[in-house]
PDB file of N, CA and C in Angstrom:
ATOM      1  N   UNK A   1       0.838  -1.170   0.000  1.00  0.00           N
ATOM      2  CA  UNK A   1       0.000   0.000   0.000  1.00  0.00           C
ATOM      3  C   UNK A   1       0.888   1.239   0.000  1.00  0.00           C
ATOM      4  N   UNK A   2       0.260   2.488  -0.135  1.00  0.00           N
ATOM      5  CA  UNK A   2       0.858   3.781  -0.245  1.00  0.00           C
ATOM      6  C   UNK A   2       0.450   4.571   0.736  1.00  0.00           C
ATOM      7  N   UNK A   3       1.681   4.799   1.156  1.00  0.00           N
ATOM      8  CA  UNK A   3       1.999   5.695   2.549  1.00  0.00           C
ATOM      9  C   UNK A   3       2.762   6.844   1.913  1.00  0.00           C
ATOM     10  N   UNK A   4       2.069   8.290   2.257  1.00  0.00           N
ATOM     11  CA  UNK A   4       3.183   9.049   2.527  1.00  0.00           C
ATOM     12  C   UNK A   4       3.675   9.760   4.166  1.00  0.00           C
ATOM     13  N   UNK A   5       4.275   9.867   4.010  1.00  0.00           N
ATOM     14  CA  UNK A   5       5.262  10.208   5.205  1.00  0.00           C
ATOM     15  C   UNK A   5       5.684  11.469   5.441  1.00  0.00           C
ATOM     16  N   UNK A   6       5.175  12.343   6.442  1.00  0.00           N
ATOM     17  CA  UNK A   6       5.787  13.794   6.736  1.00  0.00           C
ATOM     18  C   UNK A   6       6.086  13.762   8.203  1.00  0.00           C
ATOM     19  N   UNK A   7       6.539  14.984   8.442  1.00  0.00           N
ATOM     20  CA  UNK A   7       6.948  15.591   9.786  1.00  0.00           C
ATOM     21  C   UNK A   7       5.682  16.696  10.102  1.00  0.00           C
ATOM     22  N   UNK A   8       4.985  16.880  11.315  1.00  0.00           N
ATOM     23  CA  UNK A   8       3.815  17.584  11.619  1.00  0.00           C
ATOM     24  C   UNK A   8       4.766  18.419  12.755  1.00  0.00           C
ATOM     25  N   UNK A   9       4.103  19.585  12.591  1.00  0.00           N
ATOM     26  CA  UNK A   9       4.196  21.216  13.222  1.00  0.00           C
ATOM     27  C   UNK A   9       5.134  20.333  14.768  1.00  0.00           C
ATOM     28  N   UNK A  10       5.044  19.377  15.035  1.00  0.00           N
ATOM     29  CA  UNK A  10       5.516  18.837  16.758  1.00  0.00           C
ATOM     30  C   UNK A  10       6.944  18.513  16.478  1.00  0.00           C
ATOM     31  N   UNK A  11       7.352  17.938  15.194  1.00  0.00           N
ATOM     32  CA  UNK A  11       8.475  17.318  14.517  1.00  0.00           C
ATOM     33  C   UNK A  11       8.752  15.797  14.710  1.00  0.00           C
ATOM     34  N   UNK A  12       6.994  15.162  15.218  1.00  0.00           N
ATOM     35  CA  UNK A  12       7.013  13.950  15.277  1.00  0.00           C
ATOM     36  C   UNK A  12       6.464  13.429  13.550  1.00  0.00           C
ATOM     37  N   UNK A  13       6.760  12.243  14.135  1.00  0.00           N
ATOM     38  CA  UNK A  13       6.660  11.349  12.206  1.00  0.00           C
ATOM     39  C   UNK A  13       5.465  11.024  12.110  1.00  0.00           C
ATOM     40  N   UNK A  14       4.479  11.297  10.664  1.00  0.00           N
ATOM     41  CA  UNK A  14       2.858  11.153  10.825  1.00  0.00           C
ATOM     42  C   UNK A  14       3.203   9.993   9.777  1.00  0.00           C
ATOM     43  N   UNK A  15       2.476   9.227   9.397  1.00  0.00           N
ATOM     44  CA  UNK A  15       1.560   8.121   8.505  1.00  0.00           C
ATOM     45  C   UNK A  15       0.365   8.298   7.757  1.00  0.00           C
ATOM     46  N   UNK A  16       0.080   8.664   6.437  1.00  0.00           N
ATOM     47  CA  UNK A  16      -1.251   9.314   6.250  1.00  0.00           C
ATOM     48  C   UNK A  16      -1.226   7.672   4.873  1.00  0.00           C
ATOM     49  N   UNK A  17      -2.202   6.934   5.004  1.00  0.00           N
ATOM     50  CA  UNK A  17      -2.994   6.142   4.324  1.00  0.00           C
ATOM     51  C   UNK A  17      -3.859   6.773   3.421  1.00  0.00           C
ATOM     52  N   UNK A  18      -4.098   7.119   2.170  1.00  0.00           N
ATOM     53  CA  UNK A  18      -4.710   7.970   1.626  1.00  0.00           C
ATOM     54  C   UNK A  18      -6.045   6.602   1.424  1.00  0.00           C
ATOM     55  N   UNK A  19      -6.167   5.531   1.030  1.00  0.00           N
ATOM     56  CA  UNK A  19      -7.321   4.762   0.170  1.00  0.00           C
ATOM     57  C   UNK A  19      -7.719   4.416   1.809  1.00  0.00           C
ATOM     58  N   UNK A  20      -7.490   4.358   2.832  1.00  0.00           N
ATOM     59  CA  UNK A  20      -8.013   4.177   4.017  1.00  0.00           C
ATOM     60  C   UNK A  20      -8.427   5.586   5.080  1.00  0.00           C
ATOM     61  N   UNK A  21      -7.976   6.999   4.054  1.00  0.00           N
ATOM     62  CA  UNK A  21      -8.110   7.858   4.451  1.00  0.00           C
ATOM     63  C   UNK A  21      -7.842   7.933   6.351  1.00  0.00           C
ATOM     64  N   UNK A  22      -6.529   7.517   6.356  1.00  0.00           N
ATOM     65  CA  UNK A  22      -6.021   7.653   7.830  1.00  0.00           C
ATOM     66  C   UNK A  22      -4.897   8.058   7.648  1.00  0.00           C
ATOM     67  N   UNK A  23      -4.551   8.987   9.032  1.00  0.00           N
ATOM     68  CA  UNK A  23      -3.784   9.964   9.411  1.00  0.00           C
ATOM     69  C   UNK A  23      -3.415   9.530  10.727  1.00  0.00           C
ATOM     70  N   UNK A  24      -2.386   9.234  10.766  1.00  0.00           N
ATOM     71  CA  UNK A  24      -2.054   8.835  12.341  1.00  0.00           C
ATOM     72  C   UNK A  24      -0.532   9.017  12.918  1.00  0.00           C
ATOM     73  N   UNK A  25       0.302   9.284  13.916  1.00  0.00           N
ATOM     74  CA  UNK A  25       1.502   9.655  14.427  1.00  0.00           C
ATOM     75  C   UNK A  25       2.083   8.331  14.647  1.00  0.00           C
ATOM     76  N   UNK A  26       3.910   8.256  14.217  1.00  0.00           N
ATOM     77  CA  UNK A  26       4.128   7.012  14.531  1.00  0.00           C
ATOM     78  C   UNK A  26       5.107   6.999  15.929  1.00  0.00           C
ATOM     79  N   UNK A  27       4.446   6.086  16.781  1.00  0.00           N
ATOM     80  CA  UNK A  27       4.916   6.219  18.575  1.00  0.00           C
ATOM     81  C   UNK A  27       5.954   4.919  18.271  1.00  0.00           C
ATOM     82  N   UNK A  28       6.345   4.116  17.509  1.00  0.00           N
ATOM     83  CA  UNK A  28       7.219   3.623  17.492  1.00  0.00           C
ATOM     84  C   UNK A  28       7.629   3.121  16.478  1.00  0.00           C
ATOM     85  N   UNK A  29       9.276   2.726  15.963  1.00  0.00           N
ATOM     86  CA  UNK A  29      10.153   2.309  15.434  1.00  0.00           C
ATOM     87  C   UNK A  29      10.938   1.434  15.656  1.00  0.00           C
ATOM     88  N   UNK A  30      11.094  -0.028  15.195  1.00  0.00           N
ATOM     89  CA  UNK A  30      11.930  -0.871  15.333  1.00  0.00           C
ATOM     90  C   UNK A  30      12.373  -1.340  14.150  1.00  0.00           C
ATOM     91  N   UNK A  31      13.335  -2.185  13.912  1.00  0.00           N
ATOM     92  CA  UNK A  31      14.111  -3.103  13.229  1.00  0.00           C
ATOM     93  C   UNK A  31      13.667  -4.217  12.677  1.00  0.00           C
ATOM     94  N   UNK A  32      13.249  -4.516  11.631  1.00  0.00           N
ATOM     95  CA  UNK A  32      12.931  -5.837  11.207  1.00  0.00           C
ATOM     96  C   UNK A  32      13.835  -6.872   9.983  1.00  0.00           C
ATOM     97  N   UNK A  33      14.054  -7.969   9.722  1.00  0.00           N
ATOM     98  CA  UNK A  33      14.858  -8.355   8.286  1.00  0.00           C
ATOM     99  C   UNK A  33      14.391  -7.490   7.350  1.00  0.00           C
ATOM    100  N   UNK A  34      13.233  -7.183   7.077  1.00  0.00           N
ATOM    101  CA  UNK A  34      12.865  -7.115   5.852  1.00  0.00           C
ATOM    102  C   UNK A  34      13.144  -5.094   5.671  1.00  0.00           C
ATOM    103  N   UNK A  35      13.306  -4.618   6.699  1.00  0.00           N
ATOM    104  CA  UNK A  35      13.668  -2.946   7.198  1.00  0.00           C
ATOM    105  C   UNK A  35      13.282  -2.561   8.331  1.00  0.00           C
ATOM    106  N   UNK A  36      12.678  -1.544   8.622  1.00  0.00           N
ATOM    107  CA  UNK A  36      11.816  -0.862   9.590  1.00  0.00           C
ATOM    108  C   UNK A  36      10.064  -1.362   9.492  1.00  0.00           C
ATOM    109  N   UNK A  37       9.773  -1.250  10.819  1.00  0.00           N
ATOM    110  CA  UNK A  37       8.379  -1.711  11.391  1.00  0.00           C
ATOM    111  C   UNK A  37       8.158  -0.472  11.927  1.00  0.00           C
ATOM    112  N   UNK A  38       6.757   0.426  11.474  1.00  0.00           N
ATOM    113  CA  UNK A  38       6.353   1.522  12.023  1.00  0.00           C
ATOM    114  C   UNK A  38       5.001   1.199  12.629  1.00  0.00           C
ATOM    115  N   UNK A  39       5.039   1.687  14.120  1.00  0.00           N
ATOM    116  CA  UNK A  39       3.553   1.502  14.925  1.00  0.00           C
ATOM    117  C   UNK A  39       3.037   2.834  14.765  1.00  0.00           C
ATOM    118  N   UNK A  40       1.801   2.897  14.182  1.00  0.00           N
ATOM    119  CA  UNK A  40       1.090   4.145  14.452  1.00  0.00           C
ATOM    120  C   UNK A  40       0.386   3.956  15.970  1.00  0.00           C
ATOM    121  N   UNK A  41      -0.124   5.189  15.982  1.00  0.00           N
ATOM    122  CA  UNK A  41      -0.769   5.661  17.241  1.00  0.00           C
ATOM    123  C   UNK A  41      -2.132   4.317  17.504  1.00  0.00           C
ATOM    124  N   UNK A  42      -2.728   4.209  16.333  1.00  0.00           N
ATOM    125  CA  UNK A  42      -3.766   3.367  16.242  1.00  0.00           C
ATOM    126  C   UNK A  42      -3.872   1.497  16.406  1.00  0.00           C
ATOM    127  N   UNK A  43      -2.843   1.343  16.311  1.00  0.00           N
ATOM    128  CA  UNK A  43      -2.161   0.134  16.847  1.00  0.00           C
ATOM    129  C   UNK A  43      -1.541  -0.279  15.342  1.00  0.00           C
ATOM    130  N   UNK A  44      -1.903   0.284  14.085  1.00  0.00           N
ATOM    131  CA  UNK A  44      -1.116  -0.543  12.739  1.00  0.00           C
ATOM    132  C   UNK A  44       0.256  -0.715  13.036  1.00  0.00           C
ATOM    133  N   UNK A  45       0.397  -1.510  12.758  1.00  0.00           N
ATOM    134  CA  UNK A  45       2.118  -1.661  12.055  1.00  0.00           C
ATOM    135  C   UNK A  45       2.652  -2.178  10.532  1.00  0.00           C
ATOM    136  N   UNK A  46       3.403  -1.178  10.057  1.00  0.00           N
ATOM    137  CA  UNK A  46       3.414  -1.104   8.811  1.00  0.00           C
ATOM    138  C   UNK A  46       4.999  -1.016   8.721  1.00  0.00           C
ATOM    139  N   UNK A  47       5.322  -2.127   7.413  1.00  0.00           N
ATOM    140  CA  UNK A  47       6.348  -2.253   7.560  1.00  0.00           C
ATOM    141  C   UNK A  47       7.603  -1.840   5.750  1.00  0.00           C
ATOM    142  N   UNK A  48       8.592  -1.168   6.158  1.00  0.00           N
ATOM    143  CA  UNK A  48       8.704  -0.732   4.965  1.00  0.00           C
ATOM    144  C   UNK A  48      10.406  -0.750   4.798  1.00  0.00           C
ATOM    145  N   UNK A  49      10.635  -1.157   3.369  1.00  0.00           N
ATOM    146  CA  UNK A  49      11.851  -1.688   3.253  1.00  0.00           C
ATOM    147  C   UNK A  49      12.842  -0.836   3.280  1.00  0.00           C
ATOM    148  N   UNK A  50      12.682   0.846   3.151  1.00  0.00           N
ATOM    149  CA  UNK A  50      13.829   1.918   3.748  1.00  0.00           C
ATOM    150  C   UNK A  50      12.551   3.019   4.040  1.00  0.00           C
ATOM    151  N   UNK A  51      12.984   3.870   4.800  1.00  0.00           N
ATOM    152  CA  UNK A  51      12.871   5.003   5.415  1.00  0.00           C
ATOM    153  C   UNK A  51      13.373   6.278   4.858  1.00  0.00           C
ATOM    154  N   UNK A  52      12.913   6.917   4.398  1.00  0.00           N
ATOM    155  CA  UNK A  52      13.803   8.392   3.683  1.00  0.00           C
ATOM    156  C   UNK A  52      14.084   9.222   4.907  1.00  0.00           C
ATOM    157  N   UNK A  53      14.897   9.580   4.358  1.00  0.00           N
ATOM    158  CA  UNK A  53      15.515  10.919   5.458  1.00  0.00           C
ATOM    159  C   UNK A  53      14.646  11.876   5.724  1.00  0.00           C
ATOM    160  N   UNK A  54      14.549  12.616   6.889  1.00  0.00           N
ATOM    161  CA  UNK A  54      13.743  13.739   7.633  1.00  0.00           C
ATOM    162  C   UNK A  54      13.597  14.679   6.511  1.00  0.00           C
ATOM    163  N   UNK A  55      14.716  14.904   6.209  1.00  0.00           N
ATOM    164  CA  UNK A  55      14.961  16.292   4.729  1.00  0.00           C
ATOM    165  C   UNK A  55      14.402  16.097   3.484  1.00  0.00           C
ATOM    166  N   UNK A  56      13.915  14.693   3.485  1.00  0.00           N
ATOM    167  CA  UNK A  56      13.775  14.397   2.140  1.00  0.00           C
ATOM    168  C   UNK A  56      11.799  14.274   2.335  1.00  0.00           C
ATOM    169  N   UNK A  57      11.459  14.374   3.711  1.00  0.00           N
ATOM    170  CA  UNK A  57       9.987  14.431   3.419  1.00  0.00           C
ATOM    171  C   UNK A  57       9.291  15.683   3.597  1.00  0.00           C
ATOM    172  N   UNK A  58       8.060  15.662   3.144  1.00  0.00           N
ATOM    173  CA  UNK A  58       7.235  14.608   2.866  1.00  0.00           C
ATOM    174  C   UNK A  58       7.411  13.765   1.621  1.00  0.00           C
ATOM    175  N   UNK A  59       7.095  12.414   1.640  1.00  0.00           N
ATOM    176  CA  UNK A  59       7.225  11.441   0.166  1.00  0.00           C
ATOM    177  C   UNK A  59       6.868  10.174   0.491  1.00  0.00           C
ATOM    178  N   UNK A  60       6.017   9.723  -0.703  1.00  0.00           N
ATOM    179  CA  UNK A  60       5.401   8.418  -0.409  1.00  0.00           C
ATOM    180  C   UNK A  60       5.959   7.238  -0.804  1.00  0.00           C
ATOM    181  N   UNK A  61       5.785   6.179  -0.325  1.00  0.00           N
ATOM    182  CA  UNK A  61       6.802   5.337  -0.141  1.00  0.00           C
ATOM    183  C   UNK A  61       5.914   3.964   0.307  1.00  0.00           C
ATOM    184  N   UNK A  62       6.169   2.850  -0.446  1.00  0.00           N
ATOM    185  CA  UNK A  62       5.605   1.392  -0.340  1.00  0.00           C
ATOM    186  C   UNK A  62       5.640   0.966   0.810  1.00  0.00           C
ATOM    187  N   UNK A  63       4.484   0.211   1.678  1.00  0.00           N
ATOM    188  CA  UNK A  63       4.432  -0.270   2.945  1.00  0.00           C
ATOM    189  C   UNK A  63       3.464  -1.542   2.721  1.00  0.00           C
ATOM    190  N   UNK A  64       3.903  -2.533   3.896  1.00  0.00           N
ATOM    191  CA  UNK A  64       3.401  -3.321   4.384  1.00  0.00           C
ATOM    192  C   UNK A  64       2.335  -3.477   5.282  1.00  0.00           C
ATOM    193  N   UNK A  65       1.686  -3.614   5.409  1.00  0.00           N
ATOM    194  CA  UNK A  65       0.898  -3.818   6.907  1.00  0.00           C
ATOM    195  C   UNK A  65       0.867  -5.147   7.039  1.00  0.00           C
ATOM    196  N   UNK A  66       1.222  -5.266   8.458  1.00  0.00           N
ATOM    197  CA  UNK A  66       2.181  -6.448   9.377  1.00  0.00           C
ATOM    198  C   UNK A  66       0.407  -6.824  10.475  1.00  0.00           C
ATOM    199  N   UNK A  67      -0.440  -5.219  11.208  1.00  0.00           N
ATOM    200  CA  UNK A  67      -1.129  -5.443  12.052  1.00  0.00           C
ATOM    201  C   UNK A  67      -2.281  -4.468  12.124  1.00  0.00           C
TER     202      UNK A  67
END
């Protein structure tokens, strides 16, 4: 699925799902084989094979959902 990815006015990391029309903050980050595992606020976890740099967002970028 398609995620894009920004930084919100707090300079925490948001998650916006556009075809599920969700918007949500991500409270955690871990490590997985396959890349990074992002938990939104809402309990998803979505998992995605690189991460762009802070500077380089907002930009959308292929994800998994794991939960």
């Amino acid at each position: 699925m398609k995620v894009m990815l920004r930084m919100n006015d707090a300079g925490t990391l948001v998650a916006y799902v556009a075809k599920k029309d969700l918007e949500e903050e991500v409270v955690k980050q871990t490590d997985s084989d396959a890349g990074k595992v992002l938990t939104l606020a809402n309990g998803w976890e979505l998992e995605f094979s690189e991460i762009p740099a802070k500077e380089k967002l907002p930009l959308t970028v292929e994800a998994k959902r794991l939960a």
